[in-house]
N, C-alpha and C. Protein backbone atom coordinates (compact mmCIF):
# COMPACT_ATOMS: atom_id res chain seq x y z
N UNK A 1 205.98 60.21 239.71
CA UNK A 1 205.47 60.76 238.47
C UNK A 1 205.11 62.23 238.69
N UNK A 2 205.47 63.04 237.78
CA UNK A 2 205.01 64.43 237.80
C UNK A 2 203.91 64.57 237.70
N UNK A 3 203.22 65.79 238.01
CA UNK A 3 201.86 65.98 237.90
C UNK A 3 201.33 66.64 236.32
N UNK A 4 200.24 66.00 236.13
CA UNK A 4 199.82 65.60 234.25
C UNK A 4 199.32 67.54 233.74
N UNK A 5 199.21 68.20 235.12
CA UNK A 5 198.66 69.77 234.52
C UNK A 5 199.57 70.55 235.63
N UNK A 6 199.52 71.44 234.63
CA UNK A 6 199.86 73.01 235.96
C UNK A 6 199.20 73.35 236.61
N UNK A 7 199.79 73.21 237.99
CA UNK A 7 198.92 73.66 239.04
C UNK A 7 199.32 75.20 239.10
N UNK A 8 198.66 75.65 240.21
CA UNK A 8 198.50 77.02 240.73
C UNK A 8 200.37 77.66 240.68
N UNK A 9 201.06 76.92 241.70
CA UNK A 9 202.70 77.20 241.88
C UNK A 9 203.33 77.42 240.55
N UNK A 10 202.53 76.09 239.26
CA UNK A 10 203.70 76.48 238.38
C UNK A 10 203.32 77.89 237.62
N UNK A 11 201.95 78.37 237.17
CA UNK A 11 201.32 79.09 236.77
C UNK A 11 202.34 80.89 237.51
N UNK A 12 202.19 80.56 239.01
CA UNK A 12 202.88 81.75 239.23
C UNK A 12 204.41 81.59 238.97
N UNK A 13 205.01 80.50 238.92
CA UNK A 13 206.91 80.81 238.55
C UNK A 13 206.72 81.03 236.95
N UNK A 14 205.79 80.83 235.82
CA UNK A 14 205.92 80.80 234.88
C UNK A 14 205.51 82.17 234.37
N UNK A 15 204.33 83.19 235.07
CA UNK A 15 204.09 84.32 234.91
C UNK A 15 204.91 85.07 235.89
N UNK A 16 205.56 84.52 236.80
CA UNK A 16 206.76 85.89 237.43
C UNK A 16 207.51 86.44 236.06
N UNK A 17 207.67 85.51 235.14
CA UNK A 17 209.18 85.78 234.07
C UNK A 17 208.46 86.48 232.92
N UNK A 18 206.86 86.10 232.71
CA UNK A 18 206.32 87.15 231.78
C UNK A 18 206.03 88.43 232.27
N UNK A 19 206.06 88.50 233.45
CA UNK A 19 205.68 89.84 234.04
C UNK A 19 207.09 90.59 233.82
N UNK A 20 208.27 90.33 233.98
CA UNK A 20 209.53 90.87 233.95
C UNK A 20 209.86 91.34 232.48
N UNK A 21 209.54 90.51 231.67
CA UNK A 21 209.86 90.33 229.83
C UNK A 21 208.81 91.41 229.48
N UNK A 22 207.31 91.59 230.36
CA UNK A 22 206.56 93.10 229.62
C UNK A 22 207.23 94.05 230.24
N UNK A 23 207.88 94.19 231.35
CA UNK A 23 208.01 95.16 231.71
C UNK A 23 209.23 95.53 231.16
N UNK A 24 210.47 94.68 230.98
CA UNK A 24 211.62 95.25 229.75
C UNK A 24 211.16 95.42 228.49
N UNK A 25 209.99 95.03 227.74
CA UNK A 25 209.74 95.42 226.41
C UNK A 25 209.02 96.43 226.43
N UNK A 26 208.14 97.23 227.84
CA UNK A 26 207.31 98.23 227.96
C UNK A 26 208.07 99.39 228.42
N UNK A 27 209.43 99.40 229.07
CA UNK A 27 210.12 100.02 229.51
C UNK A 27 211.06 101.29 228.44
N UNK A 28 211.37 102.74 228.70
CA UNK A 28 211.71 102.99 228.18
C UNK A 28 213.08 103.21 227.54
N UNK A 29 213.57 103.47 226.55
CA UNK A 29 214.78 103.07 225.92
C UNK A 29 216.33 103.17 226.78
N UNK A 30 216.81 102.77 227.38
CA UNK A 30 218.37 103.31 227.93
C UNK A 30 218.99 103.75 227.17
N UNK A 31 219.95 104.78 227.89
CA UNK A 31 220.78 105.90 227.08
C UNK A 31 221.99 105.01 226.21
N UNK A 32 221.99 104.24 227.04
CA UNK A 32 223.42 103.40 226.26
C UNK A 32 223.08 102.18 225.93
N UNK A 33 223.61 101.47 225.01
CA UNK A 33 223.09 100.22 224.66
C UNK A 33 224.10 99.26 224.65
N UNK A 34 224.07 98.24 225.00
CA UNK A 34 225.49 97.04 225.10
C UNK A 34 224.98 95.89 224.07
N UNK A 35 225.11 95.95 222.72
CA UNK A 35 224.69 94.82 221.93
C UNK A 35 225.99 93.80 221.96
N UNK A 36 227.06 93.65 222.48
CA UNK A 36 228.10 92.53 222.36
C UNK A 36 227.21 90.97 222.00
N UNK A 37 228.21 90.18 221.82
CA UNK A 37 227.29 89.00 221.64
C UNK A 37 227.48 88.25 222.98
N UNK A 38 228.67 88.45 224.19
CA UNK A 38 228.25 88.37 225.35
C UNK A 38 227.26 88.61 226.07
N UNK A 39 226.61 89.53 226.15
CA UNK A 39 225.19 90.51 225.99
C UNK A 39 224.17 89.55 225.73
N UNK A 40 224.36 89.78 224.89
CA UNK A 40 223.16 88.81 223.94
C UNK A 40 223.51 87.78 224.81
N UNK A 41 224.46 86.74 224.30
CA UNK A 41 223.84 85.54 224.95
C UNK A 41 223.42 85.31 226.22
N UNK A 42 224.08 86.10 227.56
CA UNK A 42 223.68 86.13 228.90
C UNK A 42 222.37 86.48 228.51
N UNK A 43 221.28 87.01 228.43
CA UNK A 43 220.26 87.46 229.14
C UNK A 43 219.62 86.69 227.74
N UNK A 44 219.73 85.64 226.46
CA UNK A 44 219.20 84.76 226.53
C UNK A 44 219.18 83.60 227.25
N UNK A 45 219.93 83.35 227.97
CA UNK A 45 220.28 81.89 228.37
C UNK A 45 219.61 82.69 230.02
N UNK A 46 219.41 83.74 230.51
CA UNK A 46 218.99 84.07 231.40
C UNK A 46 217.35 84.14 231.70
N UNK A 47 216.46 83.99 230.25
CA UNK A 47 215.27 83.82 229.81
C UNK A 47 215.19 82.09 229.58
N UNK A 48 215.60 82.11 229.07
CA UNK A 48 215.64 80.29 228.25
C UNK A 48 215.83 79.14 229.75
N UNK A 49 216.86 79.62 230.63
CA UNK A 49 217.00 78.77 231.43
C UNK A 49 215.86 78.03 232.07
N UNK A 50 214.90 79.24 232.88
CA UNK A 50 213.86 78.21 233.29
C UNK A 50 212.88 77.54 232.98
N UNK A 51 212.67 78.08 231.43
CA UNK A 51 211.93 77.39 230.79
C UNK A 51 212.58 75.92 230.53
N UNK A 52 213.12 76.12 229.86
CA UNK A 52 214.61 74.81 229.68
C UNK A 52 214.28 73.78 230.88
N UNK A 53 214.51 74.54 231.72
CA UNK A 53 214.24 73.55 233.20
C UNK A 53 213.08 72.74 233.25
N UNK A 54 212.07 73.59 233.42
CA UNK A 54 210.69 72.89 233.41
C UNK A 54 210.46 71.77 232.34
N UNK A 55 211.15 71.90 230.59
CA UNK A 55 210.30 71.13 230.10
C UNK A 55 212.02 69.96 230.67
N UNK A 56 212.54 70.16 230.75
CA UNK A 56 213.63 68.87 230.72
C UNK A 56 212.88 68.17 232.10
N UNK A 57 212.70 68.36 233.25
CA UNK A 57 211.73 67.75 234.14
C UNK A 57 210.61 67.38 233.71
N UNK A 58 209.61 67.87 232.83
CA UNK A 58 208.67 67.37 232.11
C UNK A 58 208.39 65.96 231.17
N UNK A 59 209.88 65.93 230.34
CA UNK A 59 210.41 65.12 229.41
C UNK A 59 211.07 64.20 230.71
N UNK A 60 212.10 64.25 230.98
CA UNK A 60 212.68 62.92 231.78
C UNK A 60 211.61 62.31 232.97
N UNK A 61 211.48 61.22 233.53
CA UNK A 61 210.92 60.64 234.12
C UNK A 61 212.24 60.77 235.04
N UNK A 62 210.90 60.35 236.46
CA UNK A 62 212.03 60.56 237.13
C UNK A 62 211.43 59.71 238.58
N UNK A 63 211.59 60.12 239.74
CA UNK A 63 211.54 59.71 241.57
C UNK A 63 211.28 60.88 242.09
N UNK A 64 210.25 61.22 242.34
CA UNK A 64 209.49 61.74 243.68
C UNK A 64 210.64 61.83 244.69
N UNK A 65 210.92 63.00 245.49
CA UNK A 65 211.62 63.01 246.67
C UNK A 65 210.80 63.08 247.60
């Protein structure tokens, strides 16, 4: 069984990715901009992934290794 709260470990993998997301929204503008929708979707699915991860381990039950 997973553990029922966030401990300390998950707290830091979950604020490594907010620390990265202020620092691209605090960052200043690049000269060139790549809006493709390739674009786009990589570096959503590059955000989304580990979240994604965590709650699908959250939601499925599972075996202790």
């Amino acid at each position: 069984m997973l553990t029922p709260t966030f401990t300390i470990v998950d707290w830091i993998y979950v604020l490594q990715h907010v620390l990265v997301l202020m620092i691209t929204l605090t960052r200043r503008s690049p000269e060139d901009h790549n809006h493709s929708f390739l674009s786009v979707t990589v570096v959503l699915v590059a955000y989304a992934y580990p979240y994604a991860q965590v709650a699908y381990l959250r939601w499925v039950p599972g075996e202790s290794a």
